[in-house]
Protein backbone atom coordinates (compact mmCIF):
# COMPACT_ATOMS: atom_id res chain seq x y z
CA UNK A 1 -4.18 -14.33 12.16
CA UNK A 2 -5.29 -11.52 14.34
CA UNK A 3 -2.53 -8.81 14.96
CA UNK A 4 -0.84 -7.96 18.42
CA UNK A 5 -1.30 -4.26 18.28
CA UNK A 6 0.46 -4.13 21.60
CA UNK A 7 3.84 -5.62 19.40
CA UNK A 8 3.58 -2.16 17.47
CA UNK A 9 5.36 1.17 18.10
CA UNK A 10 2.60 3.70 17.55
CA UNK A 11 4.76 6.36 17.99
CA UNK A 12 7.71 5.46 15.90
CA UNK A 13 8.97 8.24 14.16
CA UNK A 14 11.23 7.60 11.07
CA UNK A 15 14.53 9.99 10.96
CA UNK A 16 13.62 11.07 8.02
CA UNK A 17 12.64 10.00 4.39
CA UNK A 18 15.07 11.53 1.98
CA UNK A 19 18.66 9.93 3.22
CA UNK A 20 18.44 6.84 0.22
CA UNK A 21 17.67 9.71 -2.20
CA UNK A 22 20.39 12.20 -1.28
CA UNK A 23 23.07 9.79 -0.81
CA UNK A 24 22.20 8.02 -4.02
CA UNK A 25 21.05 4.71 -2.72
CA UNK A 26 18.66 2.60 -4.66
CA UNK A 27 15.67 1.04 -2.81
CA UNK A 28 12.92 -1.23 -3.79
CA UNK A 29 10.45 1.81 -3.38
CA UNK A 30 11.84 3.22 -6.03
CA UNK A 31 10.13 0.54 -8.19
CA UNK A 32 6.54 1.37 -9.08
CA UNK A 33 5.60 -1.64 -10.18
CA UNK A 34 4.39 -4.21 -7.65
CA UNK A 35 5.80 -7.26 -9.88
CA UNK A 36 8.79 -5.71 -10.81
CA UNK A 37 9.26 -4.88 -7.03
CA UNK A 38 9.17 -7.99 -5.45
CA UNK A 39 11.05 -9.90 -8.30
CA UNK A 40 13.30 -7.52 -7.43
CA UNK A 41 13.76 -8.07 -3.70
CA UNK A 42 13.45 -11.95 -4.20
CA UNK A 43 16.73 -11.84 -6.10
CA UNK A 44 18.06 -9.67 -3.49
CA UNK A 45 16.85 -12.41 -0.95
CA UNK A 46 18.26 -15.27 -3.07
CA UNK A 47 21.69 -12.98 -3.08
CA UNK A 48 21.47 -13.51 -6.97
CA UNK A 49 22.40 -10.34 -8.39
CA UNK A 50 23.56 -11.08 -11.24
CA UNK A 51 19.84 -11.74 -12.30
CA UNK A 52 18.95 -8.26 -12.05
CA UNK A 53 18.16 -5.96 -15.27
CA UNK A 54 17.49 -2.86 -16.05
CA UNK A 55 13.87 -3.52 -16.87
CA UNK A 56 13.72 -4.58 -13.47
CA UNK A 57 15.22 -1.53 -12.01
CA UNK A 58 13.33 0.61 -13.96
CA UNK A 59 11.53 3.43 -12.17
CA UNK A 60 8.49 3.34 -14.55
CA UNK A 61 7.92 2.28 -17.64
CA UNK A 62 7.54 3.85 -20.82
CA UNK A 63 3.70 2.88 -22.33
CA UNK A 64 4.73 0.44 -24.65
CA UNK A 65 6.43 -1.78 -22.07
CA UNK A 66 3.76 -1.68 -19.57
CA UNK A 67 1.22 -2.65 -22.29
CA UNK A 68 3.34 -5.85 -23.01
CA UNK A 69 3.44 -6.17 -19.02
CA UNK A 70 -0.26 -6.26 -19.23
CA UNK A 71 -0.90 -8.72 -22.08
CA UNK A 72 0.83 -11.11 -20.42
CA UNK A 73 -1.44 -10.42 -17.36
CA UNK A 74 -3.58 -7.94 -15.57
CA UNK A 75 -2.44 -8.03 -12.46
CA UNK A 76 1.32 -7.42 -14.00
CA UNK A 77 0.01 -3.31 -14.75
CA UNK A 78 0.03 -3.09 -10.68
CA UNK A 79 1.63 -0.16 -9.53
CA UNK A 80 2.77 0.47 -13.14
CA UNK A 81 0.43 3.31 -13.41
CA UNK A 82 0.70 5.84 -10.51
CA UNK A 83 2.02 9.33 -11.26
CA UNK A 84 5.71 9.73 -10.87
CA UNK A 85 7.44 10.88 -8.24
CA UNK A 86 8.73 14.81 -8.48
CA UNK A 87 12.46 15.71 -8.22
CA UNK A 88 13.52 15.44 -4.24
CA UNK A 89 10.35 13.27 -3.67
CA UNK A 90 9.57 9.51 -2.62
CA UNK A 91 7.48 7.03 -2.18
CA UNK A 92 6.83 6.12 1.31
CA UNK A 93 3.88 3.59 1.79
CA UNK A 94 2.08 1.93 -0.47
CA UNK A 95 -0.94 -0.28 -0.28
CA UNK A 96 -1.58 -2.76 -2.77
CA UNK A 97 -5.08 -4.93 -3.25
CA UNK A 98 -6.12 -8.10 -4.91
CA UNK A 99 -8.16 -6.85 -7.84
CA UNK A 100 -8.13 -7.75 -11.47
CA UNK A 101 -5.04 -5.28 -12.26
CA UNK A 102 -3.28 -5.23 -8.93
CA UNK A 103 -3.90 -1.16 -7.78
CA UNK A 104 -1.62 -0.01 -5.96
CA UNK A 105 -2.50 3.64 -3.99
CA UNK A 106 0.82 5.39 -2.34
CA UNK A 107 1.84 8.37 0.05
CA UNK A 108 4.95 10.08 -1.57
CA UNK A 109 6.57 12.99 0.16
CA UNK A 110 8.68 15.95 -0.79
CA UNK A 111 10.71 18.21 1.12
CA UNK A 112 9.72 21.93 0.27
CA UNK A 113 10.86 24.76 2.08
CA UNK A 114 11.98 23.05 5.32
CA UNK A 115 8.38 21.53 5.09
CA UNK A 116 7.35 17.80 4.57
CA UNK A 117 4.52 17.70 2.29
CA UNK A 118 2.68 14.59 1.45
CA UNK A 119 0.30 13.33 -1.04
CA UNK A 120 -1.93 10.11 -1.75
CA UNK A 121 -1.55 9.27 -5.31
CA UNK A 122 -3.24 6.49 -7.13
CA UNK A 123 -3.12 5.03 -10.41
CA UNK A 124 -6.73 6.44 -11.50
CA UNK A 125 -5.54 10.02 -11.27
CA UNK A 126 -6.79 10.46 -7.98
CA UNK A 127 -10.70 9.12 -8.81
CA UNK A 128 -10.44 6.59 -5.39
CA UNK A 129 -9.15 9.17 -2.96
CA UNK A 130 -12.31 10.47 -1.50
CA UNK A 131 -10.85 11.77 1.42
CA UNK A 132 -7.86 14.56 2.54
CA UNK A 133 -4.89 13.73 -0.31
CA UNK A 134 -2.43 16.00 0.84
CA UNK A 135 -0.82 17.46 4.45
CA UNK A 136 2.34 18.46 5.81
CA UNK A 137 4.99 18.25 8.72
CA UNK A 138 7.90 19.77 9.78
CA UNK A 139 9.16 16.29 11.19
CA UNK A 140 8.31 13.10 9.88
CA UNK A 141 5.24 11.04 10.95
CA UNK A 142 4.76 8.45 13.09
CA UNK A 143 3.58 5.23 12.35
CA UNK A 144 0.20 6.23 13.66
CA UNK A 145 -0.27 9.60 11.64
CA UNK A 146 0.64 8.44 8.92
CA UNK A 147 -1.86 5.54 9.11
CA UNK A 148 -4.39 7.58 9.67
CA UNK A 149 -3.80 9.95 7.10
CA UNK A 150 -3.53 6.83 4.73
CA UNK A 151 -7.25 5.74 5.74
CA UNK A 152 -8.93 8.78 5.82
CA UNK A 153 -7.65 10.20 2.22
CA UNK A 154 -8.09 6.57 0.51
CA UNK A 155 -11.04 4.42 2.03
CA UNK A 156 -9.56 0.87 2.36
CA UNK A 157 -12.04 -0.72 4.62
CA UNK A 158 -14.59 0.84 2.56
CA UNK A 159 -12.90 -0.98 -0.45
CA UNK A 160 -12.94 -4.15 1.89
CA UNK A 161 -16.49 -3.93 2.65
CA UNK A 162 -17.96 -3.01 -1.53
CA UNK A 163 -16.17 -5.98 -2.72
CA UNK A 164 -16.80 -8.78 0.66
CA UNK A 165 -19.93 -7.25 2.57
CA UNK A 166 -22.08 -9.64 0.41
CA UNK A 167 -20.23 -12.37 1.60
CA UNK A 168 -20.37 -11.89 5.16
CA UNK A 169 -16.52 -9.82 5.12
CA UNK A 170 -15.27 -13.17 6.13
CA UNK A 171 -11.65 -12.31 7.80
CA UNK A 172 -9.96 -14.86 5.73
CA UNK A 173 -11.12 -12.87 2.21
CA UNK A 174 -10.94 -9.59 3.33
CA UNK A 175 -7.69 -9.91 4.78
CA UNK A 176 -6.09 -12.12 1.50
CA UNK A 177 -7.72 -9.09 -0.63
CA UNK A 178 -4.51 -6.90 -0.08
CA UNK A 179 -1.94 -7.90 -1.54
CA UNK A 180 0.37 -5.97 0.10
CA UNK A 181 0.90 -2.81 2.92
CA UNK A 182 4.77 -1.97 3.07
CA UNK A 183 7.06 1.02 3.64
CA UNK A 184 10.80 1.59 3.44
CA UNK A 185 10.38 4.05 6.32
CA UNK A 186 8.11 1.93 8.50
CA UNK A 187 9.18 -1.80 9.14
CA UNK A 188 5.43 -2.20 10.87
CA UNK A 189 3.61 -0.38 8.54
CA UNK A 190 1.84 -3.47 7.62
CA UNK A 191 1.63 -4.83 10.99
CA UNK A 192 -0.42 -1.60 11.57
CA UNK A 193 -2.89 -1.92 8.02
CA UNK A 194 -3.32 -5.26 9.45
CA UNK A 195 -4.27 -4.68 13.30
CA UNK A 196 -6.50 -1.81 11.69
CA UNK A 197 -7.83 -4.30 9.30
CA UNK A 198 -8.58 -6.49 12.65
CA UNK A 199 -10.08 -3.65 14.30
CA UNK A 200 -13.07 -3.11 11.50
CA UNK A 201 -13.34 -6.91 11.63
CA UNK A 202 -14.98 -7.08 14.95
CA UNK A 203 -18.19 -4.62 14.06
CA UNK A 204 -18.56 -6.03 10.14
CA UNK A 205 -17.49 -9.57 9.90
CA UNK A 206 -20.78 -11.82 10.11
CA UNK A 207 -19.47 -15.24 11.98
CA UNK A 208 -21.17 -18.17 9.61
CA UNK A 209 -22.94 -19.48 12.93
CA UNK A 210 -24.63 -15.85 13.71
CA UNK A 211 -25.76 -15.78 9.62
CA UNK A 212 -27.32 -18.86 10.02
CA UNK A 213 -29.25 -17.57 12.73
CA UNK A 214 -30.44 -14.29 11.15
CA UNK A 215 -31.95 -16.48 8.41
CA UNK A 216 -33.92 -18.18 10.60
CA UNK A 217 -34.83 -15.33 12.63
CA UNK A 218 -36.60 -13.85 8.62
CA UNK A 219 -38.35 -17.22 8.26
């Protein structure tokens, strides 16, 4: 399904990013791994508390665990391998895709000096991010920035395109290959990965009626 970009706010600006971490609160973005986290906000859903661990809550986990994590399966390791976050910083988006071990690439912030400062992290020590990892603020971003920011430091569509472009990018794969685009900050951050998503769509998806074509057109 095709995303409304006129349903989403641009210019929303968050308040700021560090009010869960200086008032002690526990969120799910706390979690690095992308299993752990949404087991986690399932039982939260479900209003079953009681079902929660301390494995589950778990910030990261020490090597051991997350090798047993990924012996039961790949796609289990997602998330468990970005960098952790510094004192006084968090995670603020994260973008997670479909591949054999779940990778999951993140924006984390820190307040330094009176100065937001951001940086893309990954969990190949920074060997995806091809693009501008790091920039700062003085207020937080909006939606929009920090979209862009996202895109230009870590290539998604360019991710979308190596692993469908063979296949036409048919919406239905390329859009099913990420797993997940989510914020604690932004409610329609992945409202906005998808109508960006949507956007690329139009100049690289090949329709199955216009391929057919093109064949015969090389006959």
């Amino acid at each position: 399904m095709n995303e409304d970009k006129s349903s989403i706010d641009w210019s929303y600006r968050p308040s700021g990013y560090f009010w869960a971490k200086d008032s002690g609160i526990f969120l799910a973005s706390d979690i690095k791994g992308a299993e752990r986290r949404k087991y986690y906000e399932w039982i939260l859903e479900s209003g079953d508390q009681e079902a929660i661990d301390d494995f589950v809550l778990k910030s990261s986990l020490s090597h051991r665990e997350r090798r047993a994590a990924g012996s039961f399966h790949p796609a289990f390791m997602g998330g468990e391998y970005l960098p952790d976050c510094k004192p006084l910083q968090v995670e603020i988006a994260r973008i997670g895709i479909a591949s054999t071990t779940s990778d999951v690439t993140c924006i984390y912030a820190r307040l330094e000096g009176g100065v937001i400062e951001y940086n893309i992290v990954d969990e190949y020590d920074g060997e995806t991010i091809e693009g501008p990892n790091s920039r700062s603020s003085e207020v937080p971003l909006s939606l929009e920035e920090i979209i862009d920011f996202f895109l230009k430091g870590w290539d998604l569509l360019g991710v979308l395109n190596a692993n469908f472009e063979d296949h036409g990018n048919p919406a239905d794969m390329v859009k099913g290959f990420v797993s997940e685009a989510s914020s604690s900050f932004y409610a329609q951050f992945g409202q906005a990965i998808n109508a960006r998503i949507d956007e690329w769509l139009v100049d690289h998806e090949v329709l199955p009626e216009l391929e057919d074509e093109e064949d015969g057109e090389d006959e």
